[in-house]
Protein backbone atom coordinates (compact mmCIF):
# COMPACT_ATOMS: atom_id res chain seq x y z
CA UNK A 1 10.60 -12.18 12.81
CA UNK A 2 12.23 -11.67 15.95
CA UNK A 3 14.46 -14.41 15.45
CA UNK A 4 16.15 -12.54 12.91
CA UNK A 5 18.32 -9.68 13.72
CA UNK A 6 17.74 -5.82 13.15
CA UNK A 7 20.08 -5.62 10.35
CA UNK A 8 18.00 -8.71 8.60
CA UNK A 9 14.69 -7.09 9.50
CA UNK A 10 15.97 -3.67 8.36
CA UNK A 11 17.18 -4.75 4.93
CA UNK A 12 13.48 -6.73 4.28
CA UNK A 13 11.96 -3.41 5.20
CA UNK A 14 14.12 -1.44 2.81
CA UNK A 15 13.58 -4.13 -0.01
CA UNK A 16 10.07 -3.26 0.08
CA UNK A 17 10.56 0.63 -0.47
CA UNK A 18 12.87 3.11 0.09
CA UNK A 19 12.57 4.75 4.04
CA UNK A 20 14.55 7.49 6.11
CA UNK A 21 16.63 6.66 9.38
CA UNK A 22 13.61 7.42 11.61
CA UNK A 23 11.12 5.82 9.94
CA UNK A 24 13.41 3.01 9.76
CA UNK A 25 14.33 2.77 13.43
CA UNK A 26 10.48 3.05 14.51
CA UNK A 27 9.52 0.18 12.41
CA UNK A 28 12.82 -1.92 14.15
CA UNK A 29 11.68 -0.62 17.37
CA UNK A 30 7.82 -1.52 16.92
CA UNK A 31 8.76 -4.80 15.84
CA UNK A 32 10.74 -5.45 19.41
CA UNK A 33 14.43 -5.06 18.27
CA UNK A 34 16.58 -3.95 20.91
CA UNK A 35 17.49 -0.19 20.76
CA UNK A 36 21.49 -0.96 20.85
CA UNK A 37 20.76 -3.25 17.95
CA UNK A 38 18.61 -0.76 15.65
CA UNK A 39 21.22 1.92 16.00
CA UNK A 40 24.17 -0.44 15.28
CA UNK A 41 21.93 -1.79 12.59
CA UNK A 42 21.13 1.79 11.09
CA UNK A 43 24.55 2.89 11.27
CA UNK A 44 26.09 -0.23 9.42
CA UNK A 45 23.36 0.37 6.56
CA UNK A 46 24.62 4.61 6.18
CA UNK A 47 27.80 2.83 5.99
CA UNK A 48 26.73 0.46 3.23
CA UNK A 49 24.96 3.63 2.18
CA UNK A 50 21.57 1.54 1.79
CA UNK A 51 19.96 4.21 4.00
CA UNK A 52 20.64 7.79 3.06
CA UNK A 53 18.20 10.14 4.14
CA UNK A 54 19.26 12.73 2.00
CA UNK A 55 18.71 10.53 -1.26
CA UNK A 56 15.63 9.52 0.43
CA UNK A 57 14.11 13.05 0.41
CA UNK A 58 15.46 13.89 -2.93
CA UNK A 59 13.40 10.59 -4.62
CA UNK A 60 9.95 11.00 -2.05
CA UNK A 61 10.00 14.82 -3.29
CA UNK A 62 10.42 14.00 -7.39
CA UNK A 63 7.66 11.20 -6.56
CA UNK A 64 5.28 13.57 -5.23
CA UNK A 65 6.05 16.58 -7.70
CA UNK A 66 5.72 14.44 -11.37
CA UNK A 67 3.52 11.87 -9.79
CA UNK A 68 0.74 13.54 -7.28
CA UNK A 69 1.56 17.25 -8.40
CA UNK A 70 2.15 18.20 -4.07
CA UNK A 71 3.11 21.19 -3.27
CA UNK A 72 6.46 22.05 -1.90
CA UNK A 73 5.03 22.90 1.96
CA UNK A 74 3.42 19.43 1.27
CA UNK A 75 6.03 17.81 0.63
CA UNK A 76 8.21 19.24 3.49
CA UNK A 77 5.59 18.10 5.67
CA UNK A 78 5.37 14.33 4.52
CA UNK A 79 9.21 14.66 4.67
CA UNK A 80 9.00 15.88 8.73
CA UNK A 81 6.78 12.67 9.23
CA UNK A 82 9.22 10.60 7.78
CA UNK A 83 11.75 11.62 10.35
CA UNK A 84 13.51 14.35 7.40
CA UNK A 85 14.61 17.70 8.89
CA UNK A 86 13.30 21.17 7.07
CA UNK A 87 17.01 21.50 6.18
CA UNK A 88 17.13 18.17 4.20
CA UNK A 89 13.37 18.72 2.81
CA UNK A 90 14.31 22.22 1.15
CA UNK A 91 18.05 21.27 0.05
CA UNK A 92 16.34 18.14 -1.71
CA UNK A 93 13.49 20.12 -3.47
CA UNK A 94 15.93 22.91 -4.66
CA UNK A 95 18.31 20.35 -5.67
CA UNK A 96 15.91 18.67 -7.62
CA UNK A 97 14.49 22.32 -8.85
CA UNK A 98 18.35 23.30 -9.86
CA UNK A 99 20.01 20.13 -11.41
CA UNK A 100 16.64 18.52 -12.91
CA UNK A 101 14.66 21.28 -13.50
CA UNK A 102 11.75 19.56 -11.91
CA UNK A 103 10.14 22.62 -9.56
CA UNK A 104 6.88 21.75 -6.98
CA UNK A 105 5.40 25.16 -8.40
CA UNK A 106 5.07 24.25 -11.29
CA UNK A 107 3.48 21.00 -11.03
CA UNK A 108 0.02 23.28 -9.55
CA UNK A 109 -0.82 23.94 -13.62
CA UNK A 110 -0.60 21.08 -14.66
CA UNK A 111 -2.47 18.96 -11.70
CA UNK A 112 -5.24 22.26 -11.73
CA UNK A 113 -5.59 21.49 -15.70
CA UNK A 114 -6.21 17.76 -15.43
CA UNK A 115 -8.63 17.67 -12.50
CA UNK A 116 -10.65 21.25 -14.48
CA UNK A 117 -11.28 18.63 -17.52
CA UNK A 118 -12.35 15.87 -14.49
CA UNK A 119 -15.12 18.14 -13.39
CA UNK A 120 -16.14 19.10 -16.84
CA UNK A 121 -19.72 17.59 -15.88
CA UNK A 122 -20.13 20.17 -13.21
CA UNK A 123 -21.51 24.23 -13.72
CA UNK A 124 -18.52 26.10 -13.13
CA UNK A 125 -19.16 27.75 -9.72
CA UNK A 126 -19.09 24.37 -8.41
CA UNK A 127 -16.16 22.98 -10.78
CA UNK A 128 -13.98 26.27 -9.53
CA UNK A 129 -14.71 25.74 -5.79
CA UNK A 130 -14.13 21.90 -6.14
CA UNK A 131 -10.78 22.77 -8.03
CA UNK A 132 -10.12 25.40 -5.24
CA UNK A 133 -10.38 22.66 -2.64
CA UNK A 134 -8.59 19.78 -4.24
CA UNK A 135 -5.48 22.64 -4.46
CA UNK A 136 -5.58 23.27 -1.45
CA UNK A 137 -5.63 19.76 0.10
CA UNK A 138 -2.59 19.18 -2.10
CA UNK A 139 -1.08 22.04 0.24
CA UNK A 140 -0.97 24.75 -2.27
CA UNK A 141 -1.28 28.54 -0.87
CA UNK A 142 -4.17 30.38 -1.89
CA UNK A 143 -2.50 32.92 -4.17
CA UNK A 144 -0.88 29.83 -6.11
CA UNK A 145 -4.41 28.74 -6.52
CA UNK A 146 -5.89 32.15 -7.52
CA UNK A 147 -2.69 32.75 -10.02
CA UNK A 148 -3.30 28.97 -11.34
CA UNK A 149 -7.28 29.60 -11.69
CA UNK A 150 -6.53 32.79 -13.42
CA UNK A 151 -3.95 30.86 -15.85
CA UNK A 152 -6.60 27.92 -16.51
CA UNK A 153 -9.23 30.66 -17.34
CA UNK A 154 -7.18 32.18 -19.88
CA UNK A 155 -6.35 28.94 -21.53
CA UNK A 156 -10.07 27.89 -21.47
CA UNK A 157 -11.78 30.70 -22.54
């Protein structure tokens, strides 16, 4: 693969998946591209825009909302190790929050829900504090948890 150029080895990369400019430039650089020739390479490809790390942020964060039910710090953190800035991360959740009506809050129900009816086998102190931890490790805060618990009570009971 070295044979090939950056710009060649940068548009495989992105035909495999969508990636930001940093993530995108570390792979290059890993793979023993010149430095000059990744950031001629990246900026020919925002030029082309085939790399736009805004649009990048704004299709990782629906992903993980509808798909994996993350929270929003969750999300903003995946984002920051893809190379996306805070400022990027939020404008790209509260764009897709204003103009889709998609919002990372409210995907906590709905994900709670689903896994309450996975641990249906379980006694319920165990199913709550199994729920409780699977929330969390999706990044949710503990008073979204507590309000969500509460919710899934009521709708239970």
């Amino acid at each position: 693969m070295k044979n090939r150029s950056a710009y060649e080895q940068a548009l495989t990369l992105l035909g495999f998946r969508a990636r930001s400019a940093a993530e995108l430039r570390r792979q290059l650089l890993r793979r023993g591209a010149p430095a000059a020739d990744v950031d001629d390479a990246i900026a020919r490809l925002r030029d082309q825009r085939l790399l736009d790390d805004e649009d990048f942020a704004r299709q990782f964060a629906r992903t993980k909302v509808l798909g994996a039910g993350a929270s929003r710090r969750r999300i903003v953190q995946e984002l920051a190790r893809k190379g996306i800035t805070r400022e990027v991360a939020d404008r790209a959740l509260d764009e897709l929050r204003d103009q889709d009506g998609v919002d990372a809050a409210d995907g906590i129900f709905r994900v709670a829900k689903k896994k309450w009816s996975a641990l249906a086998r379980l006694d319920e102190p165990t199913r709550r504090r199994r729920l409780y931890a699977f929330l969390a490790r999706r990044g949710f805060a503990p008073d979204e948890i507590r309000s969500a618990m509460l919710a899934l009570g009521e709708e239970i009971a």
